[in-house]
N, C-alpha and C. Protein backbone atom coordinates (compact mmCIF):
# COMPACT_ATOMS: atom_id res chain seq x y z
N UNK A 1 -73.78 0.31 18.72
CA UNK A 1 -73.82 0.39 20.18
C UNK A 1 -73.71 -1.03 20.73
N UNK A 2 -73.01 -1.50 21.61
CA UNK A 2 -72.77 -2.11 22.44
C UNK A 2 -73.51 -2.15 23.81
N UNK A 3 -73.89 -3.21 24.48
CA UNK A 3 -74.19 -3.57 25.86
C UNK A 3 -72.88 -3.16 26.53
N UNK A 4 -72.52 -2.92 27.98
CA UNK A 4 -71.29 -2.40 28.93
C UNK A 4 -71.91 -2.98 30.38
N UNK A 5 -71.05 -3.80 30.58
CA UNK A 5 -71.74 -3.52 32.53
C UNK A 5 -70.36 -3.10 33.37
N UNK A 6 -70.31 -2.26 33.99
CA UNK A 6 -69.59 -1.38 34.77
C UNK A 6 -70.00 -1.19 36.48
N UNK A 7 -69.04 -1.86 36.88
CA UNK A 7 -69.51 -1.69 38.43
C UNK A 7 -70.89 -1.40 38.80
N UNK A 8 -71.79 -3.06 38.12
CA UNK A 8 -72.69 -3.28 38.18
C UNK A 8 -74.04 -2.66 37.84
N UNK A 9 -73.44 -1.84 36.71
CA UNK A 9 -74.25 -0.83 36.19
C UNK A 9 -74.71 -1.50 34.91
N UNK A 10 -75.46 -1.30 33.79
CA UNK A 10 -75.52 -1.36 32.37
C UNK A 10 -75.85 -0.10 31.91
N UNK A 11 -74.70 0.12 30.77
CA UNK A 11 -74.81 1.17 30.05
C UNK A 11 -74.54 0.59 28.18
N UNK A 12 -74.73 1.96 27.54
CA UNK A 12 -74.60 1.53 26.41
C UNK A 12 -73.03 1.94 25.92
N UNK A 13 -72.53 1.20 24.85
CA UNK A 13 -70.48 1.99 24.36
C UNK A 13 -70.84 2.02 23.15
N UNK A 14 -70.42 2.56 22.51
CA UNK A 14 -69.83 2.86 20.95
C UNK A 14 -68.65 3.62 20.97
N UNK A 15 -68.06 2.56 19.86
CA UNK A 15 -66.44 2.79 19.62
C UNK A 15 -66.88 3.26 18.00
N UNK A 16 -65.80 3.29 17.56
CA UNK A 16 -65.64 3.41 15.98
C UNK A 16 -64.08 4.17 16.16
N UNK A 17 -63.51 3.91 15.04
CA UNK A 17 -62.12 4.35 14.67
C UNK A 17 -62.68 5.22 13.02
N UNK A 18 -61.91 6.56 13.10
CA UNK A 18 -62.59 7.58 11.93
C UNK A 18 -61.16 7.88 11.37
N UNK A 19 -59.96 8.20 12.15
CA UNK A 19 -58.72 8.40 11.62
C UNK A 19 -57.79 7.67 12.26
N UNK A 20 -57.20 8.67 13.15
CA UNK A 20 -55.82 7.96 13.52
C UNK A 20 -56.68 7.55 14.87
N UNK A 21 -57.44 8.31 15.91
CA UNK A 21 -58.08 7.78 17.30
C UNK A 21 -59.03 7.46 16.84
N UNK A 22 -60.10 6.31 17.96
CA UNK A 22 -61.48 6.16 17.89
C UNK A 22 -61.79 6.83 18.47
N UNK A 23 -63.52 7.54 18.44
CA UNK A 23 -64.46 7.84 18.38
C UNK A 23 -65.23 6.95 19.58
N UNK A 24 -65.64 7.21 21.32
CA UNK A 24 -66.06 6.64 22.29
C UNK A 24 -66.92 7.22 23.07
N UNK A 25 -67.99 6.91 23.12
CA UNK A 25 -69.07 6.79 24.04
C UNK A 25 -69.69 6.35 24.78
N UNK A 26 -69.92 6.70 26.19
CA UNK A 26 -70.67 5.67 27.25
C UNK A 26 -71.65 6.13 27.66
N UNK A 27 -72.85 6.17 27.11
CA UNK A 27 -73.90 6.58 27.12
C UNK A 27 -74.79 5.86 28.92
N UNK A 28 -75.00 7.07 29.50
CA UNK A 28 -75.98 6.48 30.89
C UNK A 28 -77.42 7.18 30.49
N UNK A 29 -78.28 6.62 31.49
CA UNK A 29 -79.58 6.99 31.65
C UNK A 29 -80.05 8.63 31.23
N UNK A 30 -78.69 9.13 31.78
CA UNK A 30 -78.96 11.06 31.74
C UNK A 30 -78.24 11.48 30.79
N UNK A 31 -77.18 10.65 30.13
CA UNK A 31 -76.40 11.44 29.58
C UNK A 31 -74.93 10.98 29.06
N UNK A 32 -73.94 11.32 28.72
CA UNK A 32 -73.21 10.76 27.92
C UNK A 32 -72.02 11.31 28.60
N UNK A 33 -70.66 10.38 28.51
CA UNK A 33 -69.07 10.16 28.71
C UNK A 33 -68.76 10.00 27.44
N UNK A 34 -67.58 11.22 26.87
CA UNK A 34 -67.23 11.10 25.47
C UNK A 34 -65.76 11.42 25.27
N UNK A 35 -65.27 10.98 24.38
CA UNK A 35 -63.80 11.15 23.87
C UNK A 35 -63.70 12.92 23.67
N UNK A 36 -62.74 13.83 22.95
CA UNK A 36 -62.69 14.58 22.83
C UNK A 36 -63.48 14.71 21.48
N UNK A 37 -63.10 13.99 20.93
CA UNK A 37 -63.92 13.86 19.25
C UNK A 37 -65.61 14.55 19.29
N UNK A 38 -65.60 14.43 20.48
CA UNK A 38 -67.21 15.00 20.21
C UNK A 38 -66.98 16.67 20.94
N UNK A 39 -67.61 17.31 20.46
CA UNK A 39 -67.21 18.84 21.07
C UNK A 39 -68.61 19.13 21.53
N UNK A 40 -67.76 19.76 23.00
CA UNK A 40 -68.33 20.46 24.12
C UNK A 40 -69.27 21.69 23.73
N UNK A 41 -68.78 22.09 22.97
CA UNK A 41 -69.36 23.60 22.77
C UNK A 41 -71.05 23.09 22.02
N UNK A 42 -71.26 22.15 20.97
CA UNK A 42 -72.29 21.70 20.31
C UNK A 42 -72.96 20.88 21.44
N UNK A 43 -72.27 19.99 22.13
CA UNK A 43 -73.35 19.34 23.26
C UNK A 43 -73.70 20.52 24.07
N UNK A 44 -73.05 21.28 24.63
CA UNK A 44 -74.24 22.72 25.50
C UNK A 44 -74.53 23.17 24.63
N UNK A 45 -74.94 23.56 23.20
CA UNK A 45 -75.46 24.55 22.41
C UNK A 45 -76.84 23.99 22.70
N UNK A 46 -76.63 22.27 22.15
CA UNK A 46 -78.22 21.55 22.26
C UNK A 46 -78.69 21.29 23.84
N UNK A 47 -78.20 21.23 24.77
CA UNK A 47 -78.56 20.87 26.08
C UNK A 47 -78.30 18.89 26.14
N UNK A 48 -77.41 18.77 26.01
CA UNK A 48 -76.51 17.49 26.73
C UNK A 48 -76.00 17.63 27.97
N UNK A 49 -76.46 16.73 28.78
CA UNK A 49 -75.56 16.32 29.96
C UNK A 49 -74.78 15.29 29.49
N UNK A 50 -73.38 16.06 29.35
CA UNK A 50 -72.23 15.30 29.09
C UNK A 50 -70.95 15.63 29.94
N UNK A 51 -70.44 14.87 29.70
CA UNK A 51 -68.76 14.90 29.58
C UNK A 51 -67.86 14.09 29.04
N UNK A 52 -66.54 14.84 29.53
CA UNK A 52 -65.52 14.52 28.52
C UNK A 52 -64.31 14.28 28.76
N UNK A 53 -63.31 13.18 27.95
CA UNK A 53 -62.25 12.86 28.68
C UNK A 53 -61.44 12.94 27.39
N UNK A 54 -60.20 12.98 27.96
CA UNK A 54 -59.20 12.94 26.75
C UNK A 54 -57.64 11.65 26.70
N UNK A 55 -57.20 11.09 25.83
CA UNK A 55 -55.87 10.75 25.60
C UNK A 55 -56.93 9.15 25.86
N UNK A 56 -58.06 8.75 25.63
CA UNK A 56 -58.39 7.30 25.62
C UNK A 56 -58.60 6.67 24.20
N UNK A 57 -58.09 5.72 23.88
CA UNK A 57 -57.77 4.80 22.92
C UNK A 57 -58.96 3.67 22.71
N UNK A 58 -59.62 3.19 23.98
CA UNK A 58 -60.78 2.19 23.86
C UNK A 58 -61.58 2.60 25.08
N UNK A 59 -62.30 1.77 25.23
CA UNK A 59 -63.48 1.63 26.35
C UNK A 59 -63.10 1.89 28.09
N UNK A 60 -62.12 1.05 27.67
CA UNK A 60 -61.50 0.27 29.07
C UNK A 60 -60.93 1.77 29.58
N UNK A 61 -60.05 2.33 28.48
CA UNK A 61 -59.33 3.89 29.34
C UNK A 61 -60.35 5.08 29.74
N UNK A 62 -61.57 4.74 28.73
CA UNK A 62 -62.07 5.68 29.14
C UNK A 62 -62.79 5.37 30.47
N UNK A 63 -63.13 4.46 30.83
CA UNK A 63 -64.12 4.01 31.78
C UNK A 63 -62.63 4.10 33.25
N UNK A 64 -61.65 4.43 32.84
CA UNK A 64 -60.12 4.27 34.19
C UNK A 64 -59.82 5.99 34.06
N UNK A 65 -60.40 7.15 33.21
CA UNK A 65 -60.39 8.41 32.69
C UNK A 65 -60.79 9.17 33.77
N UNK A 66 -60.13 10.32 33.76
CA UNK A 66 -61.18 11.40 35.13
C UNK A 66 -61.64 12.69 34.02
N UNK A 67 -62.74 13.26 34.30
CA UNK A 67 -63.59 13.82 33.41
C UNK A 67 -62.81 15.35 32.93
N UNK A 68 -62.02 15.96 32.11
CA UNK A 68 -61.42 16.56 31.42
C UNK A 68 -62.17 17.92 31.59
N UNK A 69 -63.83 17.90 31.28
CA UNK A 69 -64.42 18.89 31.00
C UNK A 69 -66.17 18.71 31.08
N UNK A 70 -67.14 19.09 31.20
CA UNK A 70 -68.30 18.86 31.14
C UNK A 70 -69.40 19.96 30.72
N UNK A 71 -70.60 19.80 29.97
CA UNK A 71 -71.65 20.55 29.69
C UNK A 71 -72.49 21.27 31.41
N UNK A 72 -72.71 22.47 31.35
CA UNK A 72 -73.50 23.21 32.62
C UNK A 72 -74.22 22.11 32.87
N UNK A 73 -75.18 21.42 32.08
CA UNK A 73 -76.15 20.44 32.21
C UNK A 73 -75.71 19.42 33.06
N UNK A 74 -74.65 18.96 32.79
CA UNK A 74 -73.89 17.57 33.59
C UNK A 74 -73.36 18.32 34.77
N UNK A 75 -73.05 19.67 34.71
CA UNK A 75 -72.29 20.31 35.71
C UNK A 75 -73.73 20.71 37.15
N UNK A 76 -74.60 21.12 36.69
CA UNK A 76 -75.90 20.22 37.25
C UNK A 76 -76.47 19.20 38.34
N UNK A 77 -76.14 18.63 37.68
CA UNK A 77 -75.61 16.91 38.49
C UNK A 77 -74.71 17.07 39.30
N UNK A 78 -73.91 17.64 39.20
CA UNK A 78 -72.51 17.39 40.38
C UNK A 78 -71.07 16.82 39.81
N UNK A 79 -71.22 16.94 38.34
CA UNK A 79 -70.24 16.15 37.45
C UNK A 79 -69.22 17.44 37.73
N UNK A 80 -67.79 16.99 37.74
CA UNK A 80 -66.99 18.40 37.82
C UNK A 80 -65.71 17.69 37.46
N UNK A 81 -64.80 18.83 36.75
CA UNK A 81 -63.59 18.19 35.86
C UNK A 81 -62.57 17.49 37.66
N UNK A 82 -61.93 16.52 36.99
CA UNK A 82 -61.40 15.71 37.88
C UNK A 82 -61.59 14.87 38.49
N UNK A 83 -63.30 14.54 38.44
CA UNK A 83 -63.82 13.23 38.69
C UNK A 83 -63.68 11.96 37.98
N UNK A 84 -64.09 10.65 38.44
CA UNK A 84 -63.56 9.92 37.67
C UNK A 84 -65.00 9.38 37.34
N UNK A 85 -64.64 8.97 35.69
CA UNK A 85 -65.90 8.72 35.29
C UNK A 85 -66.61 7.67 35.84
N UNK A 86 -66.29 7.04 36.69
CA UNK A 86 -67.44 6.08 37.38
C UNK A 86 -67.97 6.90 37.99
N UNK A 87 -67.67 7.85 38.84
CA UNK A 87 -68.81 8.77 39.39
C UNK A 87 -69.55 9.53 38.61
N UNK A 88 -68.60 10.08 37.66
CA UNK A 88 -69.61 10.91 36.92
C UNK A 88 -71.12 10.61 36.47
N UNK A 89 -70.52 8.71 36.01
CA UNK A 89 -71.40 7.77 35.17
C UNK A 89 -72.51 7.34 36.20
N UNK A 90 -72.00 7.18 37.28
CA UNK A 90 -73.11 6.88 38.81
C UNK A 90 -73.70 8.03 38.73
N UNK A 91 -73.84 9.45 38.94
CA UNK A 91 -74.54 10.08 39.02
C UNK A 91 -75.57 10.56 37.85
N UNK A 92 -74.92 10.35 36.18
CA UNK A 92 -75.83 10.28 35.17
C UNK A 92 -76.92 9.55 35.18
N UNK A 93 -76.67 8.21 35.84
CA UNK A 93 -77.50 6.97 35.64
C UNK A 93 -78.51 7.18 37.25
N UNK A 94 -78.71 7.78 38.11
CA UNK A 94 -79.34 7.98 39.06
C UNK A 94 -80.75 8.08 38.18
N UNK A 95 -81.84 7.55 39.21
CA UNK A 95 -83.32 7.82 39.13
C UNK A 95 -83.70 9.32 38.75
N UNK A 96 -84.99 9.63 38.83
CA UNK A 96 -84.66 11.18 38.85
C UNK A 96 -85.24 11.26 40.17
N UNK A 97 -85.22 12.26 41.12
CA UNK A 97 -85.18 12.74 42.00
C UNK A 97 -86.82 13.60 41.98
């Protein structure tokens, strides 16, 4: 894991390369921004607030990505496919209420 600061945010990244794509995560306060590599169906089985983007190569695309798909949990929040993950990531990282 990596330090990230993002429109003045800090979050955590992990990259890794496993085959031909890497493997990306931007972990916020509530919850997680992920490549496709990680599947949707196992993050709602366990209760993740996540989401998910597809066709990103490093950090940088995913963090320029609009959210592909998301767990009920993140859906929750207000996360909804077509957002772009800075919002998504702004609203993970919120206080709690």
């Amino acid at each position: 894991m990596q330090d990230l600061e993002f429109c003045g945010r800090k979050y955590q990244s992990f990259q890794q390369t496993l085959g031909n794509l890497p493997m990306i995560v931007v972990k916020a306060r509530k919850g997680y921004i992920a490549c496709s590599y990680v599947n949707k169906e196992t993050a709602e089985k366990v209760g993740d607030v996540a989401a998910f983007v597809s066709g990103v190569k490093n950090v940088n695309d995913l963090l320029s990505a609009k959210v592909k798909c998301a767990t009920s949990w993140a859906e929750d929040l207000g996360i909804r496919e077509g957002m772009s993950v800075r919002k998504a990531l702004e609203l993970m990282d919120r206080e709690q209420e």
